[in-house]
Protein backbone atom coordinates (compact mmCIF):
# COMPACT_ATOMS: atom_id res chain seq x y z
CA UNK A 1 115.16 130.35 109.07
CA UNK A 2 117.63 132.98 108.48
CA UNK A 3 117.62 136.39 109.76
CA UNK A 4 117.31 138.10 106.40
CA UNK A 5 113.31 136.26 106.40
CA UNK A 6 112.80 137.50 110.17
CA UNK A 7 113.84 141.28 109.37
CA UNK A 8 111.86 140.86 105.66
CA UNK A 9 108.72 139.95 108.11
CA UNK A 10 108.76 136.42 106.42
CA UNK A 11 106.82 133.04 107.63
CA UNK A 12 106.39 129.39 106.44
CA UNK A 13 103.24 128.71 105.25
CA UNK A 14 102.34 125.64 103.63
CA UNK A 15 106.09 125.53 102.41
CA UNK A 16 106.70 128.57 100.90
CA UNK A 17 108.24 131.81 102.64
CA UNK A 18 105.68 134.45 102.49
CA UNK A 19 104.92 137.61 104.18
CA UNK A 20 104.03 136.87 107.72
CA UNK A 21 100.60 137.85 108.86
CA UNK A 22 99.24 139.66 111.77
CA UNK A 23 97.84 137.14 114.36
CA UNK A 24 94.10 136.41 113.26
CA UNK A 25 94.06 137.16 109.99
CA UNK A 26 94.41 135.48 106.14
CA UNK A 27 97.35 137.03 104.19
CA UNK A 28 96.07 138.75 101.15
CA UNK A 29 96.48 136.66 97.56
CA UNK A 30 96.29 133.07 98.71
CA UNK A 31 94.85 130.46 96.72
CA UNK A 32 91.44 128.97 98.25
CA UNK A 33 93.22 125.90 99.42
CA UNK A 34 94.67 128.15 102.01
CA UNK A 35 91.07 128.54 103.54
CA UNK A 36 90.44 124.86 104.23
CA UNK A 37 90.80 124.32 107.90
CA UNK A 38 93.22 121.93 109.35
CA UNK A 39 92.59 119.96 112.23
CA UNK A 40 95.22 121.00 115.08
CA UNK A 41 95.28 117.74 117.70
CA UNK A 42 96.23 118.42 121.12
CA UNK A 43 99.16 115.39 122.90
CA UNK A 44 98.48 115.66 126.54
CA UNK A 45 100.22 113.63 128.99
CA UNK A 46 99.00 113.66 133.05
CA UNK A 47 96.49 116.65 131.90
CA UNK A 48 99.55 118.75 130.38
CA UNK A 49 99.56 119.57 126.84
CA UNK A 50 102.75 118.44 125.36
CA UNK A 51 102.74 119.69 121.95
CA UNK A 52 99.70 120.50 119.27
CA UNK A 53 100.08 118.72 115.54
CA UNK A 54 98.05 119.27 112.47
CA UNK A 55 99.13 117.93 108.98
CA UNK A 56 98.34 119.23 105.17
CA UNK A 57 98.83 116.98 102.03
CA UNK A 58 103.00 117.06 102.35
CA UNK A 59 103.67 118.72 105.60
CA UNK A 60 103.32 118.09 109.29
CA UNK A 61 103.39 120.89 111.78
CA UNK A 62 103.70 120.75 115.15
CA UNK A 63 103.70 123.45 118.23
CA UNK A 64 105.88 123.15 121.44
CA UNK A 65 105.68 126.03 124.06
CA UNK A 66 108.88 125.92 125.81
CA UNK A 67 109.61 126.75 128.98
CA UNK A 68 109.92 131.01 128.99
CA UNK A 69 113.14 132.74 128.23
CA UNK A 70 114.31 130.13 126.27
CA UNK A 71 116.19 131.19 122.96
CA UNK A 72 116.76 129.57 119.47
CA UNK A 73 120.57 129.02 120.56
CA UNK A 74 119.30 127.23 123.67
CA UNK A 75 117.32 124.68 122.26
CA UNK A 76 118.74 121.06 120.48
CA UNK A 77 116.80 119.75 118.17
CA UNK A 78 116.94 117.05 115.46
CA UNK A 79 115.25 115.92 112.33
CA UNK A 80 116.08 113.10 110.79
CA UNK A 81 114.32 110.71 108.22
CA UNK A 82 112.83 108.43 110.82
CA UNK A 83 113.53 110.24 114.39
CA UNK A 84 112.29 113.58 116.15
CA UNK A 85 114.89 114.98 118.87
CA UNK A 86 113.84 117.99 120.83
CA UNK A 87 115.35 119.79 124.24
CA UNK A 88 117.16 122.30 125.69
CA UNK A 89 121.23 121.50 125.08
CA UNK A 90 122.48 120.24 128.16
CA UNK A 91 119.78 118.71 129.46
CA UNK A 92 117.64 115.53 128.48
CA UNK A 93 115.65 115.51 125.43
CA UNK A 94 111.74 116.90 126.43
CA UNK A 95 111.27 114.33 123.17
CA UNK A 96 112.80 111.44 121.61
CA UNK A 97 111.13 109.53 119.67
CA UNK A 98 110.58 107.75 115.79
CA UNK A 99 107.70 109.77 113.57
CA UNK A 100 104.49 107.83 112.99
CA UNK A 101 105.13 108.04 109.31
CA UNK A 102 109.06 108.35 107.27
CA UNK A 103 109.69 112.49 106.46
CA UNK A 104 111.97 114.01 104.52
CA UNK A 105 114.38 115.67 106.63
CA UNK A 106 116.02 117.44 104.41
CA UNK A 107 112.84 119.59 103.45
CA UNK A 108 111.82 120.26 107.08
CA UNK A 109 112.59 123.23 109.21
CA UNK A 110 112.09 124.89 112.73
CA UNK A 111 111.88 128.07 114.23
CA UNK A 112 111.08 129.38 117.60
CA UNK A 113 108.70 132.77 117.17
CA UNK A 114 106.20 134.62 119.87
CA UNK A 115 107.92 131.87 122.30
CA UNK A 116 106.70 128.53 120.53
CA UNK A 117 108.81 126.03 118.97
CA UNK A 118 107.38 125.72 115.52
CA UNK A 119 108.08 122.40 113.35
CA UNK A 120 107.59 122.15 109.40
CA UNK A 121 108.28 118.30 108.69
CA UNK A 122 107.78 117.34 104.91
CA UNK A 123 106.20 114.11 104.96
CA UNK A 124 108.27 111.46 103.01
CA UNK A 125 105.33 110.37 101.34
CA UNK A 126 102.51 113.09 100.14
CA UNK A 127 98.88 112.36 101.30
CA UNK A 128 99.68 109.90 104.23
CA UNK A 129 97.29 110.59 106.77
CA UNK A 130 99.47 110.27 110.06
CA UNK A 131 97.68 108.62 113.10
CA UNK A 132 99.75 110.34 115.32
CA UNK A 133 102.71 112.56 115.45
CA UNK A 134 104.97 110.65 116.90
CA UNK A 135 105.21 106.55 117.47
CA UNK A 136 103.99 105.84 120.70
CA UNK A 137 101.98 108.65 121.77
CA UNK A 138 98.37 107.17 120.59
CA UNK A 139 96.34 107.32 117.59
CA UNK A 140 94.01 110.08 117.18
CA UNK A 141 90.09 109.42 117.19
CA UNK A 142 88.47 107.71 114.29
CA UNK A 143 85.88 110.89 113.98
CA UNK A 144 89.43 113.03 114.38
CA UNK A 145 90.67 111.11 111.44
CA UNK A 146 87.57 111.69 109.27
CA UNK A 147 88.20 115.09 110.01
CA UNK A 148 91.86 114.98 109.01
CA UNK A 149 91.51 113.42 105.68
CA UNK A 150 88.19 115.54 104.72
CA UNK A 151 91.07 118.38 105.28
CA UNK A 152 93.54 116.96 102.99
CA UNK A 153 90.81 115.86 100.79
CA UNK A 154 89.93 119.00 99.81
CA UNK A 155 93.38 120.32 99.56
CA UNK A 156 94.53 117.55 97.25
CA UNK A 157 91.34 118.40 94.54
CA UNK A 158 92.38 121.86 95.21
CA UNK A 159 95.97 121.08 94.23
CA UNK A 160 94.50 119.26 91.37
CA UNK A 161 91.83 121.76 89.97
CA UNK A 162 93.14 125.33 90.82
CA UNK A 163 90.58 127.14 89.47
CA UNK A 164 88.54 125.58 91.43
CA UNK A 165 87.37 126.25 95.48
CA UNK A 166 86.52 123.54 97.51
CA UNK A 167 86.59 125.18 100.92
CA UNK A 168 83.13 124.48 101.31
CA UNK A 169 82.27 121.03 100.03
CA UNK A 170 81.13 118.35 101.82
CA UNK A 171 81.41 114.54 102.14
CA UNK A 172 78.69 111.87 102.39
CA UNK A 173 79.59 108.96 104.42
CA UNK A 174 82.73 107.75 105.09
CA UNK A 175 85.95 110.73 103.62
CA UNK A 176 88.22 108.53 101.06
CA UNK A 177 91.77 108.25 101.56
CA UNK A 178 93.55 111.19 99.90
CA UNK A 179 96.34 108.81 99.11
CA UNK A 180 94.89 105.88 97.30
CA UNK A 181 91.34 107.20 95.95
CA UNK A 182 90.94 107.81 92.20
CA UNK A 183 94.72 106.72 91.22
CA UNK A 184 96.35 108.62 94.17
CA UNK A 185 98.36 111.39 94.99
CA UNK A 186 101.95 112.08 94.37
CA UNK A 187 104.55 114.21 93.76
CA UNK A 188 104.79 116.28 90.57
């Protein structure tokens, strides 16, 4: 992120700069997809949260609160295909470890704003639903899951029929898998 999109009051969302919102509230002219809720999963180790994750149908976004005072030039981190690298420079990585699922790197971005550490990774493969964020640091709960893919569910027939709002539907029985169900999803 470049200063031009921090003095033009720009955010990510879902991929795209846009104007940045107040806190607590839904930018004007999004498409319904933008009101299906996303699942944000807490990674606690020894009762301290470690960093929130939530996912859409290509990206994966994940929080870090960092210790206070620390500044974009202070921190170190890494994307690559396969590996996540995040600290303060000079110091040891606070993480280090391989993504659950491959990402494109190349796509995915960071910023630090109102003193969290935000991550955009593109997934390397859209409609994967990741078990966890990182390798290693535990699958998240089969109803979790079911939650997760009814989210990107939604959002991939939304993708597919704009005109179209799914916010509100429901599933019987087990969610399909956004991925594989009805031919797949991927890329246009």
């Amino acid at each position: 992120r470049t200063s031009y999109e921090w003095e033009q009051g720009l955010s990510l969302i879902q991929g795209r700069w846009r104007p940045r919102p107040a806190r607590g509230s839904t930018p004007a002219g999004l498409a319904p997809m933008d009101k299906i809720a996303y699942k944000r999963i807490k990674f606690e180790h020894e009762g301290r949260t470690i960093y929130e994750w939530e996912q859409s149908l290509e990206e994966v976004h994940c929080y870090i609160r960092p210790p206070d005072g620390v500044t974009a030039r202070q921190l170190d981190i890494a994307i690559t295909p396969r590996h996540l690298r995040v600290g303060i420079k000079g110091n040891p990585p606070f993480l280090d470890a391989d993504f659950c699922e491959g990402v494109n790197a190349e796509e995915s971005v960071w910023t630090l704003e109102d003193g969290e550490i935000h991550l955009a990774i593109t997934k390397g493969s859209k409609a994967v639903t990741w078990s966890s964020f990182l390798k290693g640091h535990g699958a998240i709960d089969p109803a979790v899951q079911q939650e997760v893919q009814k989210s990107l569910m939604l959002e991939r027939w939304q993708d597919e029929h704009p005109g179209f709002d799914f916010s509100g539907a429901t599933f019987n029985g087990a969610v399909p898998d956004p991925k594989q169900f009805m031919g797949g999803a991927g890329y246009k």
